[in-house]
Protein backbone atom coordinates (compact mmCIF):
# COMPACT_ATOMS: atom_id res chain seq x y z
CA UNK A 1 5.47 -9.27 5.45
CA UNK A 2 7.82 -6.03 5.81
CA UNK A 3 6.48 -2.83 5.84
CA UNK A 4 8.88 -2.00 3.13
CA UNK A 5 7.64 -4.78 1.08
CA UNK A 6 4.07 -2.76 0.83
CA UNK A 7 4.68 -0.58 -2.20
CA UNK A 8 1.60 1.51 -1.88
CA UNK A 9 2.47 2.62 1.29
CA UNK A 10 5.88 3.79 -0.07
CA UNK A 11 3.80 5.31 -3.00
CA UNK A 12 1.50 7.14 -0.86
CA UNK A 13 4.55 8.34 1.33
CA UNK A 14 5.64 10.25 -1.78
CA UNK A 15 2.63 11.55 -2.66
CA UNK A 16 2.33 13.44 0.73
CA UNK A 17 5.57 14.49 0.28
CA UNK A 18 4.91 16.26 -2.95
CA UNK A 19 0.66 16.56 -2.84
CA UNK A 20 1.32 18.22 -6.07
CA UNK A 21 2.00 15.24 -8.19
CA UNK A 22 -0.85 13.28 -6.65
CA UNK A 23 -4.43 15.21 -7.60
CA UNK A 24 -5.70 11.57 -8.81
CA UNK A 25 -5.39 10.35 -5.57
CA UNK A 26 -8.05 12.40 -3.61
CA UNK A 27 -10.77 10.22 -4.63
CA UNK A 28 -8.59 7.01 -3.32
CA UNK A 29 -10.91 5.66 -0.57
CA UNK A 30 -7.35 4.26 0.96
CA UNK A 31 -6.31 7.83 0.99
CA UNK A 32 -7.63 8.57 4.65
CA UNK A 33 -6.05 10.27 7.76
CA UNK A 34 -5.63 6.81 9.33
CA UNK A 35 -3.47 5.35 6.51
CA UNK A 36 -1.96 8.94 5.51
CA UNK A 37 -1.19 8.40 10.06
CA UNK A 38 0.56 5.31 9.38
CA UNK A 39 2.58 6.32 6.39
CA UNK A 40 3.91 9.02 8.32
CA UNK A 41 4.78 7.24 11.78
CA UNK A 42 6.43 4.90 9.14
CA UNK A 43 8.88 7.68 7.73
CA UNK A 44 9.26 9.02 10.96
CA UNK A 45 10.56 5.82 12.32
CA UNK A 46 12.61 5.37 9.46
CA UNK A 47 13.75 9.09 9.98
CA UNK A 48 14.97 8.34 13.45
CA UNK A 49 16.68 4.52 12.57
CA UNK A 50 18.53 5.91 9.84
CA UNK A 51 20.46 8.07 12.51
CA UNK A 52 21.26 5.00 14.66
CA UNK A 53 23.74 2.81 15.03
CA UNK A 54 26.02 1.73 11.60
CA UNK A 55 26.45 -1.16 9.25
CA UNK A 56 23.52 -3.93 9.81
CA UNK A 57 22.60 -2.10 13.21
CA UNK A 58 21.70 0.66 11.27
CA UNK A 59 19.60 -1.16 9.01
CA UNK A 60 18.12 -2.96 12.13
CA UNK A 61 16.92 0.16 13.56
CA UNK A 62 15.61 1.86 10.41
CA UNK A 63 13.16 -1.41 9.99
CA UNK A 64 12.11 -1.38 13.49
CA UNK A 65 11.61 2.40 13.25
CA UNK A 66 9.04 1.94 9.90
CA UNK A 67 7.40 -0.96 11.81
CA UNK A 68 6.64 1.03 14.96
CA UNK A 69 6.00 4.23 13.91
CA UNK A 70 3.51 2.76 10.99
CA UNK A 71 1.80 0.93 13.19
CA UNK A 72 1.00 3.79 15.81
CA UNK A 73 0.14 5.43 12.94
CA UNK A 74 -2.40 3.23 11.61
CA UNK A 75 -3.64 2.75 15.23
CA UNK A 76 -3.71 6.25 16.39
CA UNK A 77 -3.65 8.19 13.46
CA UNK A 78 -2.86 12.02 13.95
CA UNK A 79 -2.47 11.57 17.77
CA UNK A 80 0.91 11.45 17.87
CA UNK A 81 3.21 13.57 16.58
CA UNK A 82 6.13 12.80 14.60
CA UNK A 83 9.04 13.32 17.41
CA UNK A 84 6.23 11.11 19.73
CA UNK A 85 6.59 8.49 17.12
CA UNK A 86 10.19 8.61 16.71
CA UNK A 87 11.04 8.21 20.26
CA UNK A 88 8.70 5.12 20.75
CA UNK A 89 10.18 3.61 17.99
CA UNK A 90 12.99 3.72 19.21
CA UNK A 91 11.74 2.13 22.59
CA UNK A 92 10.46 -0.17 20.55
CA UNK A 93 13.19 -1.54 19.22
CA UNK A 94 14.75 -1.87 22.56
CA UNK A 95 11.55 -3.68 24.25
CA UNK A 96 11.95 -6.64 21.31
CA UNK A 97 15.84 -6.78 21.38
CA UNK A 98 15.57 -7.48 25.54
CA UNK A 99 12.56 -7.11 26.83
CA UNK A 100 11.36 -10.35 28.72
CA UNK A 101 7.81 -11.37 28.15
CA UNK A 102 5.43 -9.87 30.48
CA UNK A 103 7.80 -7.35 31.20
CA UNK A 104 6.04 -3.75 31.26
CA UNK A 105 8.16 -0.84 29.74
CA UNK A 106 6.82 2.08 30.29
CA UNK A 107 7.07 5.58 27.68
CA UNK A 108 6.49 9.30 28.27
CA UNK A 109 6.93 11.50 25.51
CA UNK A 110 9.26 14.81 26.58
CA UNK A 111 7.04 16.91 25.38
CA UNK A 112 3.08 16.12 24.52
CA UNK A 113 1.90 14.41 27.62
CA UNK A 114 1.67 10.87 25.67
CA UNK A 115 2.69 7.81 27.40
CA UNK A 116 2.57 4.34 26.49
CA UNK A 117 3.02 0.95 28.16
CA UNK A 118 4.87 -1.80 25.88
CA UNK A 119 4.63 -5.72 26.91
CA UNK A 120 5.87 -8.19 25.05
CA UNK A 121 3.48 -11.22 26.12
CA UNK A 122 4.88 -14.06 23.86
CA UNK A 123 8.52 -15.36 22.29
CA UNK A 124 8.45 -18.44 20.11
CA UNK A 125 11.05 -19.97 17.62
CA UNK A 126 10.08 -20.12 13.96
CA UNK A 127 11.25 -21.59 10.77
CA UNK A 128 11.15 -19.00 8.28
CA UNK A 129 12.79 -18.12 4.85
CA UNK A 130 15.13 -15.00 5.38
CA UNK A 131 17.37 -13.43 2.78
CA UNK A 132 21.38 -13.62 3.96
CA UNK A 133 23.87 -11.67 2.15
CA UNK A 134 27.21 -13.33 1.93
CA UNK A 135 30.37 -12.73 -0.01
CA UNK A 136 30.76 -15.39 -3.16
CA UNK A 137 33.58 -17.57 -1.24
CA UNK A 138 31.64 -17.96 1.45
CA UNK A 139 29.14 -21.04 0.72
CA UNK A 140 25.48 -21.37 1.83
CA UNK A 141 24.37 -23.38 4.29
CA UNK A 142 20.72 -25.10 3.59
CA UNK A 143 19.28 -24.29 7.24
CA UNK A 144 20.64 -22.48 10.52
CA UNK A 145 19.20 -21.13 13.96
CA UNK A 146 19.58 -17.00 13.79
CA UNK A 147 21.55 -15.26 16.02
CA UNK A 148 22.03 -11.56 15.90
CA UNK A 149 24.30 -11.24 18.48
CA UNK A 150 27.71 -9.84 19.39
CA UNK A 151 30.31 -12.89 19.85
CA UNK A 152 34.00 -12.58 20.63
CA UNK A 153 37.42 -15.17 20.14
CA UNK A 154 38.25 -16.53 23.04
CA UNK A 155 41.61 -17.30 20.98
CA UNK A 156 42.54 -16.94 17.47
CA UNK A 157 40.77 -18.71 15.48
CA UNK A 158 40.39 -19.48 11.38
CA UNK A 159 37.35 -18.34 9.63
CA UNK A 160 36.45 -20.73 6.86
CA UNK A 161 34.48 -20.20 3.78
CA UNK A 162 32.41 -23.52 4.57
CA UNK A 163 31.31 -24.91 8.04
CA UNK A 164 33.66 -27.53 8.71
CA UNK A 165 37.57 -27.87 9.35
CA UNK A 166 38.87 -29.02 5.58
CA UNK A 167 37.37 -25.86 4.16
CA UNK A 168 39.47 -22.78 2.84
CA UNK A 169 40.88 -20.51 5.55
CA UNK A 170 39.31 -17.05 4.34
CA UNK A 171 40.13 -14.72 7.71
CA UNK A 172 41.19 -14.84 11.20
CA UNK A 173 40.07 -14.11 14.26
CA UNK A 174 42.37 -12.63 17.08
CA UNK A 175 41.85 -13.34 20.53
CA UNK A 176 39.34 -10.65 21.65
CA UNK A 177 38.14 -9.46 18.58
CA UNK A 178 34.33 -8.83 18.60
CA UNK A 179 32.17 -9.75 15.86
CA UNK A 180 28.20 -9.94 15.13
CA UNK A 181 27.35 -13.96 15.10
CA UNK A 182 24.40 -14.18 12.15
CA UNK A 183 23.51 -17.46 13.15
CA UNK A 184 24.54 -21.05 14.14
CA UNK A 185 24.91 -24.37 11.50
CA UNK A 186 23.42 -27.63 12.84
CA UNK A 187 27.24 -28.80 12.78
CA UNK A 188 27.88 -25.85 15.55
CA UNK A 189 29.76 -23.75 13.50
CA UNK A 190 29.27 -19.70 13.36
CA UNK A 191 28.29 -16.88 10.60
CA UNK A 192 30.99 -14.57 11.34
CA UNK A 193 29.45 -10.91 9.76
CA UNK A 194 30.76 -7.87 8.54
CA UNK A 195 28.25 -5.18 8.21
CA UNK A 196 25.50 -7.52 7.60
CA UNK A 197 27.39 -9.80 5.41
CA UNK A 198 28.49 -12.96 5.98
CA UNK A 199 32.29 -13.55 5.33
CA UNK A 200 32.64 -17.32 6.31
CA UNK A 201 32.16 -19.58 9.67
CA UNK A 202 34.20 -20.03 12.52
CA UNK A 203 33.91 -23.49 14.83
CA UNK A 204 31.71 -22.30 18.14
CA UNK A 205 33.78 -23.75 20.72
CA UNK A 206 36.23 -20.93 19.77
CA UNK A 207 33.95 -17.78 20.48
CA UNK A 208 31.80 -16.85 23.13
CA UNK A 209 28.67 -14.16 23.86
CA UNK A 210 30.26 -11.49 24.32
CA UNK A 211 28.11 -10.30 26.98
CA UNK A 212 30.21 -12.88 28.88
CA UNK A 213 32.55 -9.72 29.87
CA UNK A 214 36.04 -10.58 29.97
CA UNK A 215 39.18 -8.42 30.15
CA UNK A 216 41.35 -8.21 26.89
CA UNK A 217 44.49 -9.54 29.68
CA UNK A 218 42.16 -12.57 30.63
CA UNK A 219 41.15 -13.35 27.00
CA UNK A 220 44.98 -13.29 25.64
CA UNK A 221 46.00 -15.29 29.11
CA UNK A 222 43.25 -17.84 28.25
CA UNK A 223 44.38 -18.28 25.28
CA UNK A 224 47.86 -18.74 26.35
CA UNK A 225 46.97 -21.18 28.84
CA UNK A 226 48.19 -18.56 31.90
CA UNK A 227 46.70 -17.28 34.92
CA UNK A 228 49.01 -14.34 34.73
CA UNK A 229 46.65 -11.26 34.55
CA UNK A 230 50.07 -8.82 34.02
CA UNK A 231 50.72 -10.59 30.87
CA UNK A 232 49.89 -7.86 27.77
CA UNK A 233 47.15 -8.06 26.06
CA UNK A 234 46.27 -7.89 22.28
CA UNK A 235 43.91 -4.56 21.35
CA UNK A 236 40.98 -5.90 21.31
CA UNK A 237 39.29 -5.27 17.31
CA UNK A 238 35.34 -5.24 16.26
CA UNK A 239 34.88 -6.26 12.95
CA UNK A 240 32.69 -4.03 11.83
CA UNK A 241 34.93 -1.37 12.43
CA UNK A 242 37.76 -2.31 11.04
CA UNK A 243 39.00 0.35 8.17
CA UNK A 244 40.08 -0.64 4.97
CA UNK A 245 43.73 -1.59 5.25
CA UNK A 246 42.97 -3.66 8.72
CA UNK A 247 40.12 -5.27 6.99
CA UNK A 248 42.34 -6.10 3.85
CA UNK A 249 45.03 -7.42 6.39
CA UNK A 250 42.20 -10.19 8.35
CA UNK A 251 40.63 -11.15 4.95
CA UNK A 252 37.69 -9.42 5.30
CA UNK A 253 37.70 -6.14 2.59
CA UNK A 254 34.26 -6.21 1.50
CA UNK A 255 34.73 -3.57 -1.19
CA UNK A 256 37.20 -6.08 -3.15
CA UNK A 257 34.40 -8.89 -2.77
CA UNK A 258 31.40 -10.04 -4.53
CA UNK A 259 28.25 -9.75 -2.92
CA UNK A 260 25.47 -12.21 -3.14
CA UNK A 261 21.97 -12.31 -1.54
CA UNK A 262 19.99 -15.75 -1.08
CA UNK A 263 16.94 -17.05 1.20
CA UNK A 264 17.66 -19.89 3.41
CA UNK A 265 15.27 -21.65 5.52
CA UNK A 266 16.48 -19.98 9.12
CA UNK A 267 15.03 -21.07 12.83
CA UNK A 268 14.39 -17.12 13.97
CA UNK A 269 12.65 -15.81 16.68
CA UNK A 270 9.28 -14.09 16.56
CA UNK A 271 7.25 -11.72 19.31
CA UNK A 272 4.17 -10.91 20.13
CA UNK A 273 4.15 -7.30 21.77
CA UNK A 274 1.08 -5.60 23.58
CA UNK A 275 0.48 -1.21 23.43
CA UNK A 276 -1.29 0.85 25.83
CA UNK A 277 -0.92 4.37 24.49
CA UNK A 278 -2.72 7.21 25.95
CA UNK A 279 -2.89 10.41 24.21
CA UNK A 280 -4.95 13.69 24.49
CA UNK A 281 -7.08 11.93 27.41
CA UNK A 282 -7.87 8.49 25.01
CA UNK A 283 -6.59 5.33 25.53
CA UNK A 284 -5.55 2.81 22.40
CA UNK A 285 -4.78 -0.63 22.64
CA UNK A 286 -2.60 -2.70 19.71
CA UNK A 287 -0.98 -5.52 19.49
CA UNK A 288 1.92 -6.49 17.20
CA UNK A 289 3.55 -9.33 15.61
CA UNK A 290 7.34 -9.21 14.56
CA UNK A 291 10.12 -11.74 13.30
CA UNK A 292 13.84 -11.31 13.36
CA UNK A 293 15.27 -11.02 10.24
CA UNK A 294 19.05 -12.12 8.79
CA UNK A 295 20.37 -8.83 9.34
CA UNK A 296 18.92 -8.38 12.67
CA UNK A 297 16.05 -6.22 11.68
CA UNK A 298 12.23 -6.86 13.28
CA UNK A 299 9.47 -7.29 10.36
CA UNK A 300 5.62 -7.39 10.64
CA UNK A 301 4.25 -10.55 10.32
């Protein structure tokens, strides 16, 4: 369950933020340091996501943040500090977007002393329900394999509002452009998003990682079936950047869209991450459980 789906902890954040309003809380046997700890490692992880990254990125790394810092808070209580809980949340975040299982990453805090070791120690697939926001043209798909990742066009290529070739052209693609891939149909078609929304598929073959690094030149020559790396290339777009008129021009204005939000049963993938974090000459251990979400964000499980 997501750590913004716990509605006392968001109630309990407010009441520290404004003790005044809360009097008829002090007898609250929740109300201790250790949960008051976690509330706050949650806001300060929050604090710190909110400043990162933009459009579902940014919502990626504000989740992450709450799930980190409330769980070193709830663990270690008033140990760490909020900039100490900020910065390993953001390490966190890092550790289950590449970190390889068994792989030790190791955190010092700039300024306290504190250090922590992070291992994740198991990856698994999972079928899960996930909420997917998509724009009304685009139609739902009943099941799909997650991606989260950044794909590009190998050419230019039609993005449909349905998962196969009859269905309504709703955007293009140009050779280059950059996109984030939500996830994958069983008919190998992709979830082309826009700042966390989906705005229709394009056919796989078409697109590629795009941590397959390729220069715009050998991208447009690929797609003109040369060799010649002189020939020019197209400027290369990401479509979550696009401003208003560009987005207008490629079909994909979300502002002039309707928005809907649905749960679909999703394969996604799910950690299991191991802490060591020593602080003021103690020692805590912790381990955590986290699932991808739709929009790329980690939730407890």
């Amino acid at each position: 369950m997501s750590l913004f789906k716990k509605t006392g902890h968001l109630a309990l954040g407010a009441c520290i933020a404004s003790a005044a309003g809360c009097a008829n809380m002090s007898q609250n046997e929740w109300l201790n340091q250790e949960n008051i700890g976690a509330v706050a490692g949650a806001a300060a992880g929050i604090l710190i996501g909110s400043q990162v990254g933009s459009g579902s990125g940014r919502t990626a790394a504000m989740l992450v943040g709450a799930l980190a810092g409330g769980m070193l808070g709830k663990t270690i209580g008033a140990k760490l500090d909020d900039r100490d809980r900020q910065a390993l949340a953001a390490q966190t975040q890092q550790v289950l977007e590449s970190g390889k299982d068994g792989q030790v990453t190791n955190w010092t805090s700039t300024h306290s002393g504190a250090t922590a070791q992070i291992t994740p120690v198991s990856t698994k697939t999972e079928s899960r329900q996930v909420a997917v926001k998509r724009t009304a043209q685009v139609q739902a798909v009943p099941n799909m394999k997650l991606l989260n990742s950044s794909y590009r066009a190998i050419k230019s290529a039609n993005v449909r509002s349905a998962p196969n070739q009859s269905a309504e052209k709703v955007g293009g693609l140009a050779a280059g452009s950059t996109f984030t891939a939500i996830g994958r149909t069983d008919n190998d078609w992709i979830m082309v998003g826009r700042r966390g929304v989906s705005v229709g598929y394009v056919y796989a073959p078409l697109v590629e990682l795009a941590s397959e690094r390729k220069t715009p030149a050998a991208v447009v020559a690929a797609a003109n079936k040369t060799a010649n790396p002189a020939a020019p290339a197209a400027e290369a777009t990401d479509l979550d950047a696009l401003d208003v008129v560009a987005a207008k021009e490629q079909g994909f204005d979300l502002d002039s869209m309707n928005v809907v939000e649905e749960t679909v049963a999703a394969q996604t993938t799910c950690r299991t991450v191991n802490y060591n974090v020593t602080t003021k000459g103690s020692s805590e251990q912790q381990a955590i459980q986290a699932c991808q979400a739709a929009d790329g964000a980690w939730e407890l499980i």
